[in-house]
N, C-alpha and C. Protein backbone atom coordinates (compact mmCIF):
# COMPACT_ATOMS: atom_id res chain seq x y z
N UNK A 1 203.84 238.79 27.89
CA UNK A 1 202.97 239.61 27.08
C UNK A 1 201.63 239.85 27.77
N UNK A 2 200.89 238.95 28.53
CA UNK A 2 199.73 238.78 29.40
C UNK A 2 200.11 240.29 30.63
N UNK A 3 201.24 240.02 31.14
CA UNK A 3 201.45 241.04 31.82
C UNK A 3 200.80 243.16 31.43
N UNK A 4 202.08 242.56 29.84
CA UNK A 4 201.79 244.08 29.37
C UNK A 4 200.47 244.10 28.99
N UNK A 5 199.16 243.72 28.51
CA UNK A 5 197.97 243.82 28.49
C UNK A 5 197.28 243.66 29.64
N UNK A 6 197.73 243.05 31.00
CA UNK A 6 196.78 243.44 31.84
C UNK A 6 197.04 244.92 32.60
N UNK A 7 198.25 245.78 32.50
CA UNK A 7 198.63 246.98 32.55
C UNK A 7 197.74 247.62 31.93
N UNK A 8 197.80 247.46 30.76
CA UNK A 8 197.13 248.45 29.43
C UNK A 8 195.52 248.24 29.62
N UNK A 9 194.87 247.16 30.29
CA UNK A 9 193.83 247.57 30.51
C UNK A 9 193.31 247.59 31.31
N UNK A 10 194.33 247.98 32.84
CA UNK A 10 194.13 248.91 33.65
C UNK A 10 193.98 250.31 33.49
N UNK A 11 195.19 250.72 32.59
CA UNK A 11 195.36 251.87 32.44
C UNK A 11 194.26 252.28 31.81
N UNK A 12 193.71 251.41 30.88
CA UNK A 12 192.19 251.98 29.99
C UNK A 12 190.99 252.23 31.12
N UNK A 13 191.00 251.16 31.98
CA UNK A 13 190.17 251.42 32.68
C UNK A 13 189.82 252.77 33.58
N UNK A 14 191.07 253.21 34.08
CA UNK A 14 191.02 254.11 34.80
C UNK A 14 190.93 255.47 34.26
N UNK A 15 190.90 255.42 32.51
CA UNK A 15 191.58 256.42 32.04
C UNK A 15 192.90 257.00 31.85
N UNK A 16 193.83 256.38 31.84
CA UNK A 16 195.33 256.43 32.19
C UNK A 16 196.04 256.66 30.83
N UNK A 17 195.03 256.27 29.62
CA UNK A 17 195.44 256.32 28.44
C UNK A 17 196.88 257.06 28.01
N UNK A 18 196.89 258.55 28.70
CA UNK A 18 197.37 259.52 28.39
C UNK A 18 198.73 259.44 28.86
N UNK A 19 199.02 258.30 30.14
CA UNK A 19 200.05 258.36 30.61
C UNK A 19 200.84 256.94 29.93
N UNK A 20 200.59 256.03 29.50
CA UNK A 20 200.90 255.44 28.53
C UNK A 20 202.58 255.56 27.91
N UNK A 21 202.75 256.50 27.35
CA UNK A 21 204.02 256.83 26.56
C UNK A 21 205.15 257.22 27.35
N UNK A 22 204.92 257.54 28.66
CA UNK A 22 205.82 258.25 29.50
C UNK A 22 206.66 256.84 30.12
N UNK A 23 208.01 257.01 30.32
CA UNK A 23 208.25 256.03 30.83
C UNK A 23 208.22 255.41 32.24
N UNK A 24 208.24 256.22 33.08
CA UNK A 24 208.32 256.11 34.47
C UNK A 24 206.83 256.85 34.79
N UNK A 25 205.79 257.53 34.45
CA UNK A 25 205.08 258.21 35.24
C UNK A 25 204.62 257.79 36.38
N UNK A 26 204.41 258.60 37.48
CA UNK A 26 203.59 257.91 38.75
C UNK A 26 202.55 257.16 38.78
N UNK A 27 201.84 257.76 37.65
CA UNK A 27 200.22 257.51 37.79
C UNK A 27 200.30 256.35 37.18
N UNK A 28 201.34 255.72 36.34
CA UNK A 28 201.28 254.27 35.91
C UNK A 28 200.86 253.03 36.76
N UNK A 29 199.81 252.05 36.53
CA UNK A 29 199.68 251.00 37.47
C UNK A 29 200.93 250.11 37.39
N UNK A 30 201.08 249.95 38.94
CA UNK A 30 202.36 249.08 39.59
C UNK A 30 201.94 247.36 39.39
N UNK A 31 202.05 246.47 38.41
CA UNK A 31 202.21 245.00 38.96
C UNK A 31 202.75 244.71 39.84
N UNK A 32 201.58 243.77 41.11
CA UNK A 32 202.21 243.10 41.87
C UNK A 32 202.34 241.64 41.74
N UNK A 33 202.25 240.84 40.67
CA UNK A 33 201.87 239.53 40.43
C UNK A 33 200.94 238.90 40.02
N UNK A 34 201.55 237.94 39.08
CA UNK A 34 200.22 236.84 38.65
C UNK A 34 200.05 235.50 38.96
N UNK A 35 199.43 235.27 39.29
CA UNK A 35 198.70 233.97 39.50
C UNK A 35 198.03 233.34 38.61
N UNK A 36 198.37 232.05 38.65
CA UNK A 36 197.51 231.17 37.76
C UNK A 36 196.81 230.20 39.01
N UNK A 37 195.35 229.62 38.81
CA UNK A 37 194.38 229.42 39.84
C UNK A 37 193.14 228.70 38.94
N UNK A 38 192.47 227.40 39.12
CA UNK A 38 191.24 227.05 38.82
C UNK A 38 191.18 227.44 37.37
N UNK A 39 192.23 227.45 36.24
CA UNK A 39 191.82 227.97 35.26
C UNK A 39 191.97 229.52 35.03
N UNK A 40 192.17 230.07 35.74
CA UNK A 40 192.12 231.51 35.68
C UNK A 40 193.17 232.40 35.82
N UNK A 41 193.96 233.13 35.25
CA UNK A 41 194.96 234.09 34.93
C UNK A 41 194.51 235.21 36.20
N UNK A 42 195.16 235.59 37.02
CA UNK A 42 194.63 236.65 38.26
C UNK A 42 196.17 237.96 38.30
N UNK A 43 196.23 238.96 37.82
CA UNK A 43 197.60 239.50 38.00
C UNK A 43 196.47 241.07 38.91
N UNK A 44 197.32 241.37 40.14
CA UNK A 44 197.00 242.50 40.70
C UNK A 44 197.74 243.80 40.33
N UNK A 45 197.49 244.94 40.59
CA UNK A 45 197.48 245.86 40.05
C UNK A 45 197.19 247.35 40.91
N UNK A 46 197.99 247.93 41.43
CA UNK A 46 197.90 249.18 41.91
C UNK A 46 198.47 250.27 41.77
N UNK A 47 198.06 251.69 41.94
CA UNK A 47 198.48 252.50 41.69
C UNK A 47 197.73 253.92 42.63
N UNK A 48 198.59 255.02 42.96
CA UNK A 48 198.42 255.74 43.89
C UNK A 48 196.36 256.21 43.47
N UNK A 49 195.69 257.05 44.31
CA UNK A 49 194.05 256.92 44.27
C UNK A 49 194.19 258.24 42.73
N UNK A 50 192.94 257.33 42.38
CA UNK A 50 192.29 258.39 41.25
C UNK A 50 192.40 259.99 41.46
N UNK A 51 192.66 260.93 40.94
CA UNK A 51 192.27 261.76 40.81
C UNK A 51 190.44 262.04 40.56
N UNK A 52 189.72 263.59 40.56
CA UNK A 52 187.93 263.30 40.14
C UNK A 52 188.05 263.45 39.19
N UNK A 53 189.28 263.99 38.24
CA UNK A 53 188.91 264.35 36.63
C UNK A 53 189.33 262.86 36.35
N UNK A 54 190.03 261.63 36.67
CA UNK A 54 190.08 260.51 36.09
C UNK A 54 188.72 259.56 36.97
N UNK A 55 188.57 259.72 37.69
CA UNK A 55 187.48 259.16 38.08
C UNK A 55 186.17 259.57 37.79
N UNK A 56 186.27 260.73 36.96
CA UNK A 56 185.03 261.15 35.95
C UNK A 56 184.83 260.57 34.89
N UNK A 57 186.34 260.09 34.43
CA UNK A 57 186.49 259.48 32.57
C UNK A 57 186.44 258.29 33.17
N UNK A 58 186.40 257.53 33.97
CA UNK A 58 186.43 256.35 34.25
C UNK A 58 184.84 255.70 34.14
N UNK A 59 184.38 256.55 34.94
CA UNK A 59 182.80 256.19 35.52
C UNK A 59 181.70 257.58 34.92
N UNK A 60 181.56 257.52 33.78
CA UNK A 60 181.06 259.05 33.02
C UNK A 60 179.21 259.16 33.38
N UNK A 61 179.02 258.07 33.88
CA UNK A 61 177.38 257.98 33.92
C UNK A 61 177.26 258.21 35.39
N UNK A 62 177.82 258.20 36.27
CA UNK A 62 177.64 258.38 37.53
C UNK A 62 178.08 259.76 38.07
N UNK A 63 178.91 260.49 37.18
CA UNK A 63 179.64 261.61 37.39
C UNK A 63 180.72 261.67 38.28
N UNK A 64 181.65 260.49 38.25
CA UNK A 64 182.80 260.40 38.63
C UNK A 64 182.63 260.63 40.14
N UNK A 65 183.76 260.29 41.05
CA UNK A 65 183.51 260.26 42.48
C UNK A 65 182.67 261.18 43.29
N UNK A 66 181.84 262.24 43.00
CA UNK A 66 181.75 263.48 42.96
C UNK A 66 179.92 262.70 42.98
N UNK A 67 179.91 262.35 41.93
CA UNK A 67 178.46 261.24 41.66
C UNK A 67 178.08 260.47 42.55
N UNK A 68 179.30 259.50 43.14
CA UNK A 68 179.11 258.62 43.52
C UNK A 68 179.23 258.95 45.35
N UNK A 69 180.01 259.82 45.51
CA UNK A 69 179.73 260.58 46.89
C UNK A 69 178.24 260.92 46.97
N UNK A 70 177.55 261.87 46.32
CA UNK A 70 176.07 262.26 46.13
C UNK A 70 175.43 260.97 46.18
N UNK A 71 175.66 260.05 45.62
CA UNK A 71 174.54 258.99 45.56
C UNK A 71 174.55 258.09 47.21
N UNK A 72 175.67 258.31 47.65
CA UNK A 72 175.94 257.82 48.67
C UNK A 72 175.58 258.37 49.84
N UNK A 73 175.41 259.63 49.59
CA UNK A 73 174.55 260.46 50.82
C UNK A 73 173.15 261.11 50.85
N UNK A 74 172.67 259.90 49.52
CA UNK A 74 171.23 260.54 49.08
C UNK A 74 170.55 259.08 49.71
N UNK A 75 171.24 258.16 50.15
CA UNK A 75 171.09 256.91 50.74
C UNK A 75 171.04 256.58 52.45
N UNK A 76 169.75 256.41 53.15
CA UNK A 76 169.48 256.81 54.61
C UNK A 76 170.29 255.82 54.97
N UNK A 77 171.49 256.37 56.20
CA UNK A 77 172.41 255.66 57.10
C UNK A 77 173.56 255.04 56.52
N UNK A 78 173.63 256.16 55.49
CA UNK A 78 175.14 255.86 54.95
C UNK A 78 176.19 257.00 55.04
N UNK A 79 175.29 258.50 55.43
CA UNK A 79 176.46 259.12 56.00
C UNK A 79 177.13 259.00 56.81
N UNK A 80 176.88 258.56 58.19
CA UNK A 80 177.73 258.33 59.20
C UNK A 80 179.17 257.36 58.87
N UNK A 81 178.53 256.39 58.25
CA UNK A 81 180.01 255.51 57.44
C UNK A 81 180.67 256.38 56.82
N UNK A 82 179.90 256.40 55.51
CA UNK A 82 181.12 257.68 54.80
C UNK A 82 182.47 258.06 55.69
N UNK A 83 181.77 258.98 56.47
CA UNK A 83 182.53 259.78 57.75
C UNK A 83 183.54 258.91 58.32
N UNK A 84 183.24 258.20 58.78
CA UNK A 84 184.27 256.86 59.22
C UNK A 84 185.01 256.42 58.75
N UNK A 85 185.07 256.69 56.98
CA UNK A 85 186.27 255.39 56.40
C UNK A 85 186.90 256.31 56.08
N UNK A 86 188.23 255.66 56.12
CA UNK A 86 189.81 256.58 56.01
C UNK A 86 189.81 257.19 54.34
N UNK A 87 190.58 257.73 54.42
CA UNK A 87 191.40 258.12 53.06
C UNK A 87 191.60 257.87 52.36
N UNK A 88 191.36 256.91 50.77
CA UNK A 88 191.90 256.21 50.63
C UNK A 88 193.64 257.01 49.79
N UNK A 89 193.91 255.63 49.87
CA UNK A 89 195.62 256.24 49.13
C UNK A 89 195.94 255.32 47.81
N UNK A 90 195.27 254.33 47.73
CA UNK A 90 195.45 253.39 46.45
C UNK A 90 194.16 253.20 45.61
N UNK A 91 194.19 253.30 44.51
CA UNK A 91 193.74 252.58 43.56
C UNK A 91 194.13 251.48 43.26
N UNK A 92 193.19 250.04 43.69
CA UNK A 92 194.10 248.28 43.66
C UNK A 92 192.71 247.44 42.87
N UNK A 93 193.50 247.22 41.63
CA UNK A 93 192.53 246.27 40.81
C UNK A 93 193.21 245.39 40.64
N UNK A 94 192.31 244.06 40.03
CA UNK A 94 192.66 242.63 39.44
C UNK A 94 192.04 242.69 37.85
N UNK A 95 193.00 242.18 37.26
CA UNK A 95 192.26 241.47 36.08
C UNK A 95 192.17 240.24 36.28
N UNK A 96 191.45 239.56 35.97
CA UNK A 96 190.87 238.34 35.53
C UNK A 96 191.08 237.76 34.12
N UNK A 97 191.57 236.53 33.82
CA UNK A 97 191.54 236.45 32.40
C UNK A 97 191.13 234.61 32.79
N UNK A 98 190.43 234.15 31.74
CA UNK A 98 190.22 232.51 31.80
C UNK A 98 191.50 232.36 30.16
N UNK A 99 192.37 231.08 30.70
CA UNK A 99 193.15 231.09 30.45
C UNK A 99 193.25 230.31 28.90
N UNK A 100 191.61 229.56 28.96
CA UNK A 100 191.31 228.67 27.29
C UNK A 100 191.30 229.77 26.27
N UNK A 101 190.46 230.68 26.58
CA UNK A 101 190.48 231.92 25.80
C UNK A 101 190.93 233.26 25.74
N UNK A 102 191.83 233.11 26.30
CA UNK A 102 192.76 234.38 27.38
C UNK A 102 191.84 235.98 27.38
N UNK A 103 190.39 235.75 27.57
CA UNK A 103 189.32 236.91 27.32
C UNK A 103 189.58 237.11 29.43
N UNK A 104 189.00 238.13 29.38
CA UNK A 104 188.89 238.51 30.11
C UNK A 104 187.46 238.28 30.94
N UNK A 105 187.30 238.38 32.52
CA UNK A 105 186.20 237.09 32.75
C UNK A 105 185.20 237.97 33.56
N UNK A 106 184.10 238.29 33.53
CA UNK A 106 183.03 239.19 33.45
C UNK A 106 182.17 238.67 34.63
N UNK A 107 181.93 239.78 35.52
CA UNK A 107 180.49 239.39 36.42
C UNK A 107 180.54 238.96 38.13
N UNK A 108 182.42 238.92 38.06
CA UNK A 108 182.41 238.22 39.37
C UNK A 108 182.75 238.85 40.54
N UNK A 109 182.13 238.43 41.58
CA UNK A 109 182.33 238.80 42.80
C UNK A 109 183.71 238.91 43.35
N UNK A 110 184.27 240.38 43.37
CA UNK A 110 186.05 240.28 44.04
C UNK A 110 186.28 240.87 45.45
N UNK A 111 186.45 240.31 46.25
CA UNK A 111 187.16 241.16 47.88
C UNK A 111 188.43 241.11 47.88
N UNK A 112 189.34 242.27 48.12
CA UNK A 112 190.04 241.94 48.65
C UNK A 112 190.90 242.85 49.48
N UNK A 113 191.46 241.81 50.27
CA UNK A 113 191.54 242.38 51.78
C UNK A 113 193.47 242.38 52.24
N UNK A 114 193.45 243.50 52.29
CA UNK A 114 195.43 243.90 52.66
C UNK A 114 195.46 243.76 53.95
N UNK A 115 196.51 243.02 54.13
CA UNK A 115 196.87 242.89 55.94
C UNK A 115 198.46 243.19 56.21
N UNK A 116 199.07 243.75 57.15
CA UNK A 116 200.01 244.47 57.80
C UNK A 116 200.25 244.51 59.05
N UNK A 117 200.71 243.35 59.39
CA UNK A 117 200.88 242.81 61.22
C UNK A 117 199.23 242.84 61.78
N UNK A 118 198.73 243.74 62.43
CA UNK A 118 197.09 243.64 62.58
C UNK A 118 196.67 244.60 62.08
N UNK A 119 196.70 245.36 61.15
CA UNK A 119 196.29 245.88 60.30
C UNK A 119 195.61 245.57 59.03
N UNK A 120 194.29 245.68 59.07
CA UNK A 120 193.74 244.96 58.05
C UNK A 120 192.72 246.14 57.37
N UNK A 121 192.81 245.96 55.70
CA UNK A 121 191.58 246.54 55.11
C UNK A 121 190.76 245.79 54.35
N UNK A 122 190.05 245.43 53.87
CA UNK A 122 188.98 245.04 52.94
C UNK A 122 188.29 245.64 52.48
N UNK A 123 187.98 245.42 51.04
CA UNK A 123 187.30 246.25 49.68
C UNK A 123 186.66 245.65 48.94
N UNK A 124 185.67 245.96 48.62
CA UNK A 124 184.85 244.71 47.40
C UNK A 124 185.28 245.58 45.90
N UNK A 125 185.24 244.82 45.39
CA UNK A 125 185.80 245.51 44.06
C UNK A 125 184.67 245.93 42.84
N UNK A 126 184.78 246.97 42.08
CA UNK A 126 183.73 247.01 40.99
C UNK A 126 184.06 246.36 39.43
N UNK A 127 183.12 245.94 39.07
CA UNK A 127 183.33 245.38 37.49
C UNK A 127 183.79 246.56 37.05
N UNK A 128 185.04 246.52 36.43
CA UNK A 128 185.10 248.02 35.27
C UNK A 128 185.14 246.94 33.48
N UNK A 129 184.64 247.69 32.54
CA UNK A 129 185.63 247.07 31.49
C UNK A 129 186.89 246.30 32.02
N UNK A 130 186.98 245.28 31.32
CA UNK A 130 188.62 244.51 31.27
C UNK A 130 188.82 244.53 33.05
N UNK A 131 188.56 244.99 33.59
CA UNK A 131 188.75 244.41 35.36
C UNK A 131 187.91 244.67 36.36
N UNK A 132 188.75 244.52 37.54
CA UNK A 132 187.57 244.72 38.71
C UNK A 132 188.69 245.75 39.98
N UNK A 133 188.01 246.92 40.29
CA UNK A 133 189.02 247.78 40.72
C UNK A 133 187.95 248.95 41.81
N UNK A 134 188.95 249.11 43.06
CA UNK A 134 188.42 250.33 43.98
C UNK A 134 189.59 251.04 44.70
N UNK A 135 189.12 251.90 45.48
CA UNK A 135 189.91 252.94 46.05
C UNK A 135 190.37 251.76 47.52
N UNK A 136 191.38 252.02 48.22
CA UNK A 136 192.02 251.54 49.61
C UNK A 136 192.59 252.56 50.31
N UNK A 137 192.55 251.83 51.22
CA UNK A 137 193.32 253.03 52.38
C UNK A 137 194.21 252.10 53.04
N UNK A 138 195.84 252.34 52.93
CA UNK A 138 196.72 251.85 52.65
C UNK A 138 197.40 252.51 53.89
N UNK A 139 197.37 252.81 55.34
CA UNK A 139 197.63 253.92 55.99
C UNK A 139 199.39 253.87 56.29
N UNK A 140 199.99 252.86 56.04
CA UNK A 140 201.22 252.26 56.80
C UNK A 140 202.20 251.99 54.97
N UNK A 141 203.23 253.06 55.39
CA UNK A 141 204.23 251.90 54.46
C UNK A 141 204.52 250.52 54.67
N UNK A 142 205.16 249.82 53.74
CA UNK A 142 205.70 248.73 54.03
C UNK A 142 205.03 247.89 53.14
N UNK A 143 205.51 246.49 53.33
CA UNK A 143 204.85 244.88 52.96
C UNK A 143 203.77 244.20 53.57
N UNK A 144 202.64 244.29 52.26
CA UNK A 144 201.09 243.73 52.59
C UNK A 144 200.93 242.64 52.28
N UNK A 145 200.30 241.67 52.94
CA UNK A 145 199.86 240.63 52.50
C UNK A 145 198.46 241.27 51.80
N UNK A 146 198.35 240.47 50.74
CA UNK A 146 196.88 240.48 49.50
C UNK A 146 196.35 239.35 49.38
N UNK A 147 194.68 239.22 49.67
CA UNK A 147 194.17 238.10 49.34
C UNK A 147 192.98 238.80 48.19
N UNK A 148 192.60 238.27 47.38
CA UNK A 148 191.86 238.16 46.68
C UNK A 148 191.15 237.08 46.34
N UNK A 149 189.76 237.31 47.00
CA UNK A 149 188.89 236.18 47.00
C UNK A 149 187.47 236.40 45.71
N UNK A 150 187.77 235.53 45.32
CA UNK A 150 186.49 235.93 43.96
C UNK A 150 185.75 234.71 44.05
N UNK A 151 184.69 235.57 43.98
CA UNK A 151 183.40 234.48 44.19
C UNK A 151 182.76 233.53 42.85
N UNK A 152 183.59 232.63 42.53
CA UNK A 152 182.93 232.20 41.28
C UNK A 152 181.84 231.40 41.64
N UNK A 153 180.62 231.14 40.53
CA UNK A 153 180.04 229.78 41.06
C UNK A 153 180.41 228.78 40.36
N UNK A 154 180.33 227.84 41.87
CA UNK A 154 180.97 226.68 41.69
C UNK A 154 182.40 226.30 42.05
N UNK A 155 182.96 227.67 42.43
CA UNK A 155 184.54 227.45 42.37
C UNK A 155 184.88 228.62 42.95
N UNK A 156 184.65 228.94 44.22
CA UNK A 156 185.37 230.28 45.17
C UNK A 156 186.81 229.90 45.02
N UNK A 157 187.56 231.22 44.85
CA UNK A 157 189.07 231.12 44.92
C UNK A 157 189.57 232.09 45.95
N UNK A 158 190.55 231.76 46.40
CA UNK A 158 191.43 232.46 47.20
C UNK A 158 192.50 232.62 46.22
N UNK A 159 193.53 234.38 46.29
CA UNK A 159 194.72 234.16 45.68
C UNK A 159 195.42 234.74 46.40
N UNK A 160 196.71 234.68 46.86
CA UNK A 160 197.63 235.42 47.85
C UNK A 160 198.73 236.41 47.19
N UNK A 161 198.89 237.45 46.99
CA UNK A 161 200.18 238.39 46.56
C UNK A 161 200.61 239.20 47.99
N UNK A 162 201.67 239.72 47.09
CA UNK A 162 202.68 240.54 47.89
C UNK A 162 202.37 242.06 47.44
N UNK A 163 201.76 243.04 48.58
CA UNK A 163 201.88 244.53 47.97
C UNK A 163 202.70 245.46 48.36
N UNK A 164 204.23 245.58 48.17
CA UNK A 164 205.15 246.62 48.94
C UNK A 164 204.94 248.25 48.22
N UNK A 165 204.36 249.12 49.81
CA UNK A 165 203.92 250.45 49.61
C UNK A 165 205.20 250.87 49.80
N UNK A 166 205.34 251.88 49.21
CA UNK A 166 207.34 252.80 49.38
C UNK A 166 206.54 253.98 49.64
């Protein structure tokens, strides 16, 4: 049951609401596993990259990726990066849940980083409601190793999953 609610509030998060009822849709987030860790419920979560009209309903104060591009190039020596980073192709969040109160766990620092023979990406993740979630660039089919490192205090965790791209 933990499963189907950390789906559902992915899907809230991203705005996905709508796809919900459908049974198979694409845009549905893919579980890749949960972990239990230090107390803490960790299940990952991906799904192909936002669209700007869902990444508008997602993030409504920033004006959706569109916002957050602008804010990013209104910032000295951050265009040249921009320019540099790939494509992304995934949308990859975690929920978090502490497991005494099965609430969902607020505030914390998430990286995490996909690897593919020497192929490596890393992402810091954003607080959304109910999780912590960003765009990746996923360039290679196949089987990823996933670490997800969250910075608690007092208690850094490492968690390891499996992400197979088709």
């Amino acid at each position: 049951m933990r499963h189907v609610r950390a789906i559902l509030a992915m899907c809230a998060m991203a705005g996905l609401t709508a796809f919900l009822p459908a049974a198979a849709s694409a845009q549905e987030p893919t579980e890749h596993g949960t972990k239990v860790v230090g107390g803490l419920e960790i299940t990952l979560l991906s799904r192909p990259q936002l669209s700007p009209a869902e990444a508008q309903q997602m993030m409504p104060g920033m004006g959706g990726m569109g916002g957050m591009q602008g804010m990013m190039r209104g910032m000295q020596g951050m265009e040249g990066m921009m320019r540099g980073m790939a494509q992304p192709t995934h949308w990859i969040g975690v929920v978090v849940r502490d497991l005494n109160d099965n609430r969902m766990v607020p505030d914390l620092q998430v990286t995490l980083t996909a690897q593919k023979g020497a192929l490596t990406r890393s992402v810091k993740l954003m607080s959304m409601p109910g999780s912590y979630g960003a765009h990746i660039s996923l360039p290679e089919k196949g089987q990823y190793a996933v670490t997800a490192a969250i910075a608690r205090p007092g208690q850094p965790l490492q968690v390891a999953f499996e992400l197979d791209y088709k």
